[in-house]
C-alpha atoms as a PDB file:
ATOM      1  CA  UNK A   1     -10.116   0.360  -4.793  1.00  0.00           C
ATOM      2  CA  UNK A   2      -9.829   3.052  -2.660  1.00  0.00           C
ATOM      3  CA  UNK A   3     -12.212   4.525   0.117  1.00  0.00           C
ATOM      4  CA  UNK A   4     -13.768   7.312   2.057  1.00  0.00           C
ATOM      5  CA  UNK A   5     -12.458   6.248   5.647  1.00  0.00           C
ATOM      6  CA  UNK A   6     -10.242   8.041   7.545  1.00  0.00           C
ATOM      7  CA  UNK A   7      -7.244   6.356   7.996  1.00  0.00           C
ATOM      8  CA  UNK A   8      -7.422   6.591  11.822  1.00  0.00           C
ATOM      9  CA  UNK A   9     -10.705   4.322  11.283  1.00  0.00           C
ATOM     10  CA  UNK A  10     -10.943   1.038  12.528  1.00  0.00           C
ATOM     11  CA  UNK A  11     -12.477  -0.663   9.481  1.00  0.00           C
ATOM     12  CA  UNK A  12      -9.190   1.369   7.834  1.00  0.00           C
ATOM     13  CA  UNK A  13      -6.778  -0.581  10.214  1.00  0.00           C
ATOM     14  CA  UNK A  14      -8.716  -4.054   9.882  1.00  0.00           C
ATOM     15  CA  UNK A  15      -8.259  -3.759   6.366  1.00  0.00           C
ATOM     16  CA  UNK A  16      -4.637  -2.953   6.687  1.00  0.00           C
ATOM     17  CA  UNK A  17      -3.923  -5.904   8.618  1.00  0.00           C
ATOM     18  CA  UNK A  18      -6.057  -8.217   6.962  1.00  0.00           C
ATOM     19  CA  UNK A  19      -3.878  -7.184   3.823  1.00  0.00           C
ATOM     20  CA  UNK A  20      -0.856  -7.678   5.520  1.00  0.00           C
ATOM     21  CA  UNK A  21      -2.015 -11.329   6.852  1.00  0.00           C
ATOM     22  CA  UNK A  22      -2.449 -12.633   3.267  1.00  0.00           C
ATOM     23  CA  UNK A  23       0.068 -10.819   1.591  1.00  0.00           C
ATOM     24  CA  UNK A  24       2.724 -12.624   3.980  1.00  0.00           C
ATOM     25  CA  UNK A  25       0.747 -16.045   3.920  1.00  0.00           C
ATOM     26  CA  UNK A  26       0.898 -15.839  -0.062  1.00  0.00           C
ATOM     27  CA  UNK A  27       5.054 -14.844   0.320  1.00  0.00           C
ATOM     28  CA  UNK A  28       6.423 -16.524   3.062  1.00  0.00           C
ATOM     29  CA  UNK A  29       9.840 -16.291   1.866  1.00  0.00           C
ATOM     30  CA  UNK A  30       9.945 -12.509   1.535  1.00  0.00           C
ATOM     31  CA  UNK A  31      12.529 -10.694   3.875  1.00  0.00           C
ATOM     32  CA  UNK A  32      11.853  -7.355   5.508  1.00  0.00           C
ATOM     33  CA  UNK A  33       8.760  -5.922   6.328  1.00  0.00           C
ATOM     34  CA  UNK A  34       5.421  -5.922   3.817  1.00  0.00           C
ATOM     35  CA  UNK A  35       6.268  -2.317   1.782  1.00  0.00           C
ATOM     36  CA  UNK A  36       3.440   0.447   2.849  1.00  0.00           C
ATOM     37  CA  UNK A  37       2.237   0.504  -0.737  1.00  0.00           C
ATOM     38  CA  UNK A  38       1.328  -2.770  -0.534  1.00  0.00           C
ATOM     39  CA  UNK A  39      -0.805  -2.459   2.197  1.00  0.00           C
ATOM     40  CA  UNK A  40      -2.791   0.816   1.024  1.00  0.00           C
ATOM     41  CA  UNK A  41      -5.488   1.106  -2.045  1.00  0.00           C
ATOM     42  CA  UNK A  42      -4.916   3.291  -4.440  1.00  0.00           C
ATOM     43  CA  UNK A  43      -7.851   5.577  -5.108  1.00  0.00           C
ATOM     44  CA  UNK A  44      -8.597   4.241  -9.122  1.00  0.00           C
ATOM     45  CA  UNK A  45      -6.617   0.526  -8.218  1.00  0.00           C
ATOM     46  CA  UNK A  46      -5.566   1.064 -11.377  1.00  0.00           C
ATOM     47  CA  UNK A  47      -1.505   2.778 -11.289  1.00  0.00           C
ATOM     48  CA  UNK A  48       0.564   1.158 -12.770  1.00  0.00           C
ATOM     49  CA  UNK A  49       3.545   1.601 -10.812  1.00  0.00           C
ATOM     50  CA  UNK A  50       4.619  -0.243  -7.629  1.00  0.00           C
ATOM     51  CA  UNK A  51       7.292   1.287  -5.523  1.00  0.00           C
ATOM     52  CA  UNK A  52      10.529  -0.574  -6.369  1.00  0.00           C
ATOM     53  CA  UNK A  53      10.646  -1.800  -2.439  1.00  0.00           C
ATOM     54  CA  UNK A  54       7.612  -3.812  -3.343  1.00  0.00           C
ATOM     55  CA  UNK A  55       8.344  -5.385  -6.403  1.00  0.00           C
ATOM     56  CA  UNK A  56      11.953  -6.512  -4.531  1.00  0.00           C
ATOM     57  CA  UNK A  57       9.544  -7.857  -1.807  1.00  0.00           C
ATOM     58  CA  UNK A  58       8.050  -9.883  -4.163  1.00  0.00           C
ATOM     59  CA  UNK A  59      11.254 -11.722  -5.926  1.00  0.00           C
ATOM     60  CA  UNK A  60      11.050 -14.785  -3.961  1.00  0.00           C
ATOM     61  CA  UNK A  61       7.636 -15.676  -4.931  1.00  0.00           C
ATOM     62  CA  UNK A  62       7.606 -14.590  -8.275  1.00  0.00           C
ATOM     63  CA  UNK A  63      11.103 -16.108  -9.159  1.00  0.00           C
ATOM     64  CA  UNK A  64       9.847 -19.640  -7.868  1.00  0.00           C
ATOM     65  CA  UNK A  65       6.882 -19.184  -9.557  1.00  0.00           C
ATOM     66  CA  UNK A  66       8.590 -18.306 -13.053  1.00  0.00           C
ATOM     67  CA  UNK A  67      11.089 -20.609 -12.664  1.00  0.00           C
ATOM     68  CA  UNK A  68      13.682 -18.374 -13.442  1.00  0.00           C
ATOM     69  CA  UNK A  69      16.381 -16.881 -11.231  1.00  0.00           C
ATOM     70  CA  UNK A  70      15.964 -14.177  -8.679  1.00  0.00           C
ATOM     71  CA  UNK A  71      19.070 -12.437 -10.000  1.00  0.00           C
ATOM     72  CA  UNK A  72      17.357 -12.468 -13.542  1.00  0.00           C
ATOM     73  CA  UNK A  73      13.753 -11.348 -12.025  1.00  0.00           C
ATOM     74  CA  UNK A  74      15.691  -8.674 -10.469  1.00  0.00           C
ATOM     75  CA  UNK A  75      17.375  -7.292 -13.681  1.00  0.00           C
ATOM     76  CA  UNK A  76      13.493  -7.079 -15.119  1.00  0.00           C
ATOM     77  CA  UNK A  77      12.921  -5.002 -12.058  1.00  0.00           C
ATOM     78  CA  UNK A  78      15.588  -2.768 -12.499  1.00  0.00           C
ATOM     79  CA  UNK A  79      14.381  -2.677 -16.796  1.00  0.00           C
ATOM     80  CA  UNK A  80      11.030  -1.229 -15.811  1.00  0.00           C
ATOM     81  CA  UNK A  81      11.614   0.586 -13.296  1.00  0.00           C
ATOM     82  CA  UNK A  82      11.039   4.851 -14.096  1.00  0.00           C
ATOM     83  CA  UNK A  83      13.290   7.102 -11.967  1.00  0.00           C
ATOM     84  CA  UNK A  84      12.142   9.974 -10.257  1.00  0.00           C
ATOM     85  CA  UNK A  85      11.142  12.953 -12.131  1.00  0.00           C
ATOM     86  CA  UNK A  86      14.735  15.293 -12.227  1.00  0.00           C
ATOM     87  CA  UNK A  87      16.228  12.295  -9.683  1.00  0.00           C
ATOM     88  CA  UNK A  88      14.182  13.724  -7.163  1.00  0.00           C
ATOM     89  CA  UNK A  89      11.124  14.803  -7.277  1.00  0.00           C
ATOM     90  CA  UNK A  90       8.653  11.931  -6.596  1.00  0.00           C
ATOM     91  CA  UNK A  91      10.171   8.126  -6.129  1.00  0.00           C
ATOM     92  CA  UNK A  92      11.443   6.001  -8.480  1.00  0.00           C
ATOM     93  CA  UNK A  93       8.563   3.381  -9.380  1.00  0.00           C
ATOM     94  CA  UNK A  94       8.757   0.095 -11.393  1.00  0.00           C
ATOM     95  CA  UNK A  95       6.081  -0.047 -14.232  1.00  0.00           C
ATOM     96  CA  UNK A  96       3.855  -3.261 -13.280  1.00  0.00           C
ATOM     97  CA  UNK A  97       2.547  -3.295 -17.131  1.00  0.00           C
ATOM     98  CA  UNK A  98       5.660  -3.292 -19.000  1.00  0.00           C
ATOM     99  CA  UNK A  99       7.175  -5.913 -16.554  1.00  0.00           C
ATOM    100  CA  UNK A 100       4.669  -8.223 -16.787  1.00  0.00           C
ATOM    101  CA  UNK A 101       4.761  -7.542 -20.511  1.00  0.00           C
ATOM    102  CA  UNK A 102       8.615  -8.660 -20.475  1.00  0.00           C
ATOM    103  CA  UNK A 103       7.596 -11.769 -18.210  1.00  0.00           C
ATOM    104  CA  UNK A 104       4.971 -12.955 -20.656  1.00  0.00           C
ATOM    105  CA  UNK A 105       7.693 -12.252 -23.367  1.00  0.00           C
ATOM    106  CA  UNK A 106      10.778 -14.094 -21.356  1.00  0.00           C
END
């Protein structure tokens, strides 16, 4: 869940890192960087939607863990994924609930 600290707090930047740490020991085969929405709370840690940076993050680790194709884990991606309000206001997110729904359906 989210917090009250500021994010120039120390506790804040622990907690960053600490996330960071695990999220990289639990996908060692993800390219690129950890995506910044992975690394923050939300305030109810309850949306939803992950930005679509993350979700591609994740592909190696959830396609091995599947046992399905990252091209096909991909194509779920791109299924649940909600574009930006207009095409551009906001960010285009993918909807965690109805892709898990399709990867419990698969």
């Amino acid at each position: 869940g989210g917090s009250t600290l500021s994010p120039a707090s120390q506790k804040q930047a622990d907690a960053r890192a600490q996330r960071e740490a695990d999220l990289k020991a639990a996908n060692p085969d993800a390219v690129g960087p950890v995506p910044e929405d992975a690394l923050t709370a939300s305030a109810s840690g309850l949306d939803p939607y992950i930005s679509v940076a993350y979700a591609q993050w994740q592909v190696p680790r959830v396609a091995k863990a599947r046992g399905m194709s990252a091209a096909d884990l991909q194509s779920m991606i791109a299924a649940a994924t909600d574009k930006a309000l207009l095409g551009y206001i906001g960010q285009d997110g993918v909807n965690v609930t109805r892709l898990n729904a399709a990867l419990a359906n698969r």
